[in-house]
C-alpha atoms as a PDB file:
ATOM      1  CA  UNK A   1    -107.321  41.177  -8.551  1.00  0.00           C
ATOM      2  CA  UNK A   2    -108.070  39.543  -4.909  1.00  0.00           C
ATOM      3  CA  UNK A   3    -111.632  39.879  -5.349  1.00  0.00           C
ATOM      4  CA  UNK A   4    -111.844  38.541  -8.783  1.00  0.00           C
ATOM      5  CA  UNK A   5    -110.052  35.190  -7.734  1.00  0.00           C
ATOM      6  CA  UNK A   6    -112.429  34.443  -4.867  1.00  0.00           C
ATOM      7  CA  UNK A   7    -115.112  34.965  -7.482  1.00  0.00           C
ATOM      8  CA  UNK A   8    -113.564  32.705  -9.972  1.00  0.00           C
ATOM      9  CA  UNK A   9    -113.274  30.333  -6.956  1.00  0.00           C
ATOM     10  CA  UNK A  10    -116.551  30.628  -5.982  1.00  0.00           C
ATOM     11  CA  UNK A  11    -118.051  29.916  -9.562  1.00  0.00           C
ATOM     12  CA  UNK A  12    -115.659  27.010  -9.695  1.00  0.00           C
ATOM     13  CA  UNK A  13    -117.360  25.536  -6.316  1.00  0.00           C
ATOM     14  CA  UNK A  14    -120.522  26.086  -7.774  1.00  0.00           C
ATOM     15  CA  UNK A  15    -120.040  23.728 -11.218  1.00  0.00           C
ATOM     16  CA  UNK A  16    -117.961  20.952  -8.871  1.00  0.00           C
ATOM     17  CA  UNK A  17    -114.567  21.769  -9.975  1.00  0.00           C
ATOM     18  CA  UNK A  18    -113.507  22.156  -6.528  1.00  0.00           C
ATOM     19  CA  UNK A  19    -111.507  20.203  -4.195  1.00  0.00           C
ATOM     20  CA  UNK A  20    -110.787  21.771  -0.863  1.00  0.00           C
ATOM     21  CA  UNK A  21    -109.399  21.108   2.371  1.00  0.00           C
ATOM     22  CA  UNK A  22    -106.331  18.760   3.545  1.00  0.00           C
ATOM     23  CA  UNK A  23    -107.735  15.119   3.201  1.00  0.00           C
ATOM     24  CA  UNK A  24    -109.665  15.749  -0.129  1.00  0.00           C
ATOM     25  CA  UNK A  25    -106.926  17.830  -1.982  1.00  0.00           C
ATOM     26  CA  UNK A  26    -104.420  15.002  -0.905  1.00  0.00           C
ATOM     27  CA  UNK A  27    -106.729  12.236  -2.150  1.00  0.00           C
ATOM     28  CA  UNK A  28    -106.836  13.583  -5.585  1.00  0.00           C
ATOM     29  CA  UNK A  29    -103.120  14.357  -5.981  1.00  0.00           C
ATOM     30  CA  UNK A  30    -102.826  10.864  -5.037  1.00  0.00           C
ATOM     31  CA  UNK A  31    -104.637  10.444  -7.973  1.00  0.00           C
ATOM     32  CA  UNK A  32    -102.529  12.946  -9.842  1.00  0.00           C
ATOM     33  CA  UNK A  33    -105.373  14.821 -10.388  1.00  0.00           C
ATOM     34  CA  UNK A  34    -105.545  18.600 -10.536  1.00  0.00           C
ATOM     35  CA  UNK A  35    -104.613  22.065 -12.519  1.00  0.00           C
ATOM     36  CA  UNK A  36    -104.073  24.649  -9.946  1.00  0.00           C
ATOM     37  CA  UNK A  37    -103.378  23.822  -6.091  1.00  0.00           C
ATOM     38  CA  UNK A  38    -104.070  27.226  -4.194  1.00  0.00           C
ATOM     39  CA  UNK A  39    -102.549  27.594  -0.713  1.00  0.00           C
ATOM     40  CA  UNK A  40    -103.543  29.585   2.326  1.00  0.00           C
ATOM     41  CA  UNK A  41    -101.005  32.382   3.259  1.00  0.00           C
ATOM     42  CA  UNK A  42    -101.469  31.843   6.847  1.00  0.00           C
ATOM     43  CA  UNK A  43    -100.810  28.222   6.635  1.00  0.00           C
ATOM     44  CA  UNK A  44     -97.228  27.535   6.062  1.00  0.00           C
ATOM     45  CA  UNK A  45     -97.011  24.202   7.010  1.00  0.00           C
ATOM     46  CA  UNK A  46     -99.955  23.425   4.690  1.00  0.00           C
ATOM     47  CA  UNK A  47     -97.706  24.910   1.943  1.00  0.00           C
ATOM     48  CA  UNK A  48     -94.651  22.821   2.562  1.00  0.00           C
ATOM     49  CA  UNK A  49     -96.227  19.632   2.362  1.00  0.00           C
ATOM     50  CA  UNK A  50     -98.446  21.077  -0.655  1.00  0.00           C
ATOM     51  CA  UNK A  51     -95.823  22.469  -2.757  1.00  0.00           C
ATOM     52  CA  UNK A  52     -93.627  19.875  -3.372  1.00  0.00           C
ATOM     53  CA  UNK A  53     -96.092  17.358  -4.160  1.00  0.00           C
ATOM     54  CA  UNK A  54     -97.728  19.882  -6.791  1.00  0.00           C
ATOM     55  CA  UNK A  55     -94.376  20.427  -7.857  1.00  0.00           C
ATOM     56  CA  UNK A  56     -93.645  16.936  -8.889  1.00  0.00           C
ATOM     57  CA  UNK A  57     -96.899  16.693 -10.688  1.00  0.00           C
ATOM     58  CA  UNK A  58     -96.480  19.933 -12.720  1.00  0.00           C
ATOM     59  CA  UNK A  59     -99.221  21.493 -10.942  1.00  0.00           C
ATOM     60  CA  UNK A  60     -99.085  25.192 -10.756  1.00  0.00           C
ATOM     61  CA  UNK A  61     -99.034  26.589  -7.123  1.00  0.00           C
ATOM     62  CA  UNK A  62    -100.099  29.750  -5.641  1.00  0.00           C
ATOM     63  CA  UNK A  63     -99.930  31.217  -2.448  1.00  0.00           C
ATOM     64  CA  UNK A  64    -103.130  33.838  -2.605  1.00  0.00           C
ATOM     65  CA  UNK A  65    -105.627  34.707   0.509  1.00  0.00           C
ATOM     66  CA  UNK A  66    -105.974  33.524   4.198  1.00  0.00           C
ATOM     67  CA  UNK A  67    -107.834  30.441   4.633  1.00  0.00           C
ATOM     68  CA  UNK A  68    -110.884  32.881   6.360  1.00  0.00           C
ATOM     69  CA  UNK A  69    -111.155  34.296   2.760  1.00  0.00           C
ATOM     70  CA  UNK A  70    -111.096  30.856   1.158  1.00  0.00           C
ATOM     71  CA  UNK A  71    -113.209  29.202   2.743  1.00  0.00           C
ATOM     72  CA  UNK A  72    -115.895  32.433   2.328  1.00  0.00           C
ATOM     73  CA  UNK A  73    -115.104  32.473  -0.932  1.00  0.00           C
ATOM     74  CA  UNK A  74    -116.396  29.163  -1.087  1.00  0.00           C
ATOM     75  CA  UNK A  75    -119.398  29.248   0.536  1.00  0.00           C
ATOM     76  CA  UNK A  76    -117.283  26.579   3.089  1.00  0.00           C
ATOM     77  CA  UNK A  77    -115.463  27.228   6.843  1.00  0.00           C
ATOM     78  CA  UNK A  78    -111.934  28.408   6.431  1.00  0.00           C
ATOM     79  CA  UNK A  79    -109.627  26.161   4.099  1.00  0.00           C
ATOM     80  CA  UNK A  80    -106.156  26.110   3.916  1.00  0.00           C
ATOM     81  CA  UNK A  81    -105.920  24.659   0.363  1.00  0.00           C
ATOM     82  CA  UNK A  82    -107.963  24.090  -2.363  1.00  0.00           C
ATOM     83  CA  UNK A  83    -107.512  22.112  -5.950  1.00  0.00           C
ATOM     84  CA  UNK A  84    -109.021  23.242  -9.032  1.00  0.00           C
ATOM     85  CA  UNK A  85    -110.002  20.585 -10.910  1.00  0.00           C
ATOM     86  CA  UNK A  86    -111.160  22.288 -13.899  1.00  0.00           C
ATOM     87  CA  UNK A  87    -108.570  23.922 -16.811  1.00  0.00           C
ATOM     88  CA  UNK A  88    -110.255  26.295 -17.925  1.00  0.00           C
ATOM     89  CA  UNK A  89    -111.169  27.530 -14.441  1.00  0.00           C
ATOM     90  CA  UNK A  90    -107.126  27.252 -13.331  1.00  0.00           C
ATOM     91  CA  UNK A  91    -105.731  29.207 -16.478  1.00  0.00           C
ATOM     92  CA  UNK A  92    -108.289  31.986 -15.962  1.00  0.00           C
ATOM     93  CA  UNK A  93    -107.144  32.334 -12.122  1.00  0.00           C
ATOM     94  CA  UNK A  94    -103.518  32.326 -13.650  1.00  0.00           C
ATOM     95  CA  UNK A  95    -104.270  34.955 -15.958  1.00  0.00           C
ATOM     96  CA  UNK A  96    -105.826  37.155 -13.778  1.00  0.00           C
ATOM     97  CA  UNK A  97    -103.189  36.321 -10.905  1.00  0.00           C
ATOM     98  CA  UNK A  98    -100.144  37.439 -13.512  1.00  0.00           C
END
């Protein structure tokens, strides 16, 4: 399951439906933009402030990976969150997450 997420993530990155890091993701929530907001598990101050926000948007939240495996799973140095912007690209995560 892990290492099909990080794939889907990866593919994601590649078309542009990726938003990741702290200032980006919170620019585009901002902008109530966003399907699935994906938090580090080793960053739980990131998830906090993350959650709640997502929450009041409706946008699904997970808490999946460290932010080493992010960030290699896209291509990027270690993230602690990350926005897919895409729905198709969130409801397959979410399928393959449940």
């Amino acid at each position: 399951m892990k290492r099909r997420i990080l794939s889907l993530l990866g593919l994601a990155r590649q078309a542009g439906k990726i938003i990741s890091g702290e200032s980006q993701t919170e620019a585009m929530l901002k902008k109530r933009k966003g399907h699935l907001l994906i938090c580090a598990e080793d960053a739980p101050g990131v998830q906090k402030k993350y959650e709640q926000w997502a929450s009041d948007l409706k946008i699904p939240v997970i808490v999946f990976g460290t932010k080493q495996e992010l960030g290699i799973a896209l291509g990027l140095s270690p993230r602690a969150v990350v926005l897919v912007n895409d729905e198709g690209f969130a409801r397959a995560i979410l399928k393959v997450r449940s």
